[in-house]
Protein backbone atom coordinates (compact mmCIF):
# COMPACT_ATOMS: atom_id res chain seq x y z
CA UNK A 1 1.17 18.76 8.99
CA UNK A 2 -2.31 18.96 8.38
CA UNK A 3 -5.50 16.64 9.86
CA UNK A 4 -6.08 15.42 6.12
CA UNK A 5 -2.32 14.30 5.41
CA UNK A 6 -2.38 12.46 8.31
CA UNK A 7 -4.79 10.77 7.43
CA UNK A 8 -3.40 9.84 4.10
CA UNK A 9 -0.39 8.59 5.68
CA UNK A 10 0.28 4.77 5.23
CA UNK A 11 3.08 3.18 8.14
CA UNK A 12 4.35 -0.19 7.35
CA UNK A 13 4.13 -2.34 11.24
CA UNK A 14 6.82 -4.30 10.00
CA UNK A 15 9.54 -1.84 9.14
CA UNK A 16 8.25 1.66 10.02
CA UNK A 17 7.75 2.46 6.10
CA UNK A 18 5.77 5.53 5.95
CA UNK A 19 4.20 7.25 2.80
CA UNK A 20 0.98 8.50 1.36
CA UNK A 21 -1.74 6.19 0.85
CA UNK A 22 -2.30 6.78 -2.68
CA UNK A 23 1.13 6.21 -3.58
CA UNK A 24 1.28 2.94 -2.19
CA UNK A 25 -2.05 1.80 -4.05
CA UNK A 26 -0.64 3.06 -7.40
CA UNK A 27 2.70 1.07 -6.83
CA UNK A 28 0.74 -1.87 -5.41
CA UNK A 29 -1.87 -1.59 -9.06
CA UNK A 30 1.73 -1.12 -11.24
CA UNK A 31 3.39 -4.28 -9.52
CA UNK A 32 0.17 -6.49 -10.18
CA UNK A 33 -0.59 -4.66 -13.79
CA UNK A 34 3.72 -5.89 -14.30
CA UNK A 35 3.23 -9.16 -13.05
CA UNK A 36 -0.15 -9.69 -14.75
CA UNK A 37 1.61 -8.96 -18.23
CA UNK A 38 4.61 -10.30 -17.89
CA UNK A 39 2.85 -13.93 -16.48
CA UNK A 40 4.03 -13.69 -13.16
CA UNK A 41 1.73 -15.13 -10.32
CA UNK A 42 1.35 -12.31 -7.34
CA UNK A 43 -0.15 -13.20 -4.00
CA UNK A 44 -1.12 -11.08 -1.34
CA UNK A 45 -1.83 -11.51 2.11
CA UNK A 46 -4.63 -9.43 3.55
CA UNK A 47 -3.94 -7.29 6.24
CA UNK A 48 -6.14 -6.61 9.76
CA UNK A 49 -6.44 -3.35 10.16
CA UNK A 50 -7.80 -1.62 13.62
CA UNK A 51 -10.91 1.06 13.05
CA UNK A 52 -11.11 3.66 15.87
């Protein structure tokens, strides 16, 4: 694996989840863009993340 795929690697703290970055944005837009049309309120909770 490659520097630049690591970093495009997103790992979920609470159940080890891991995927690409990107992936997870576009499934996170299509669950909001779902919700949005089919009048279904969608919270999120905003993570703390830890720059090095």
């Amino acid at each position: 694996m490659t520097n630049i795929s690591l970093m495009h690697e997103y790992h979920c703290r609470h159940c080890g989840y891991t995927s690409n970055d990107d992936r997870i944005g576009a499934m996170n837009i299509q669950l909001l863009g779902t919700n949005w049309v089919t009048n279904k309120e969608t919270a999120f909770n905003q993570l703390q993340f830890n720059q090095e």
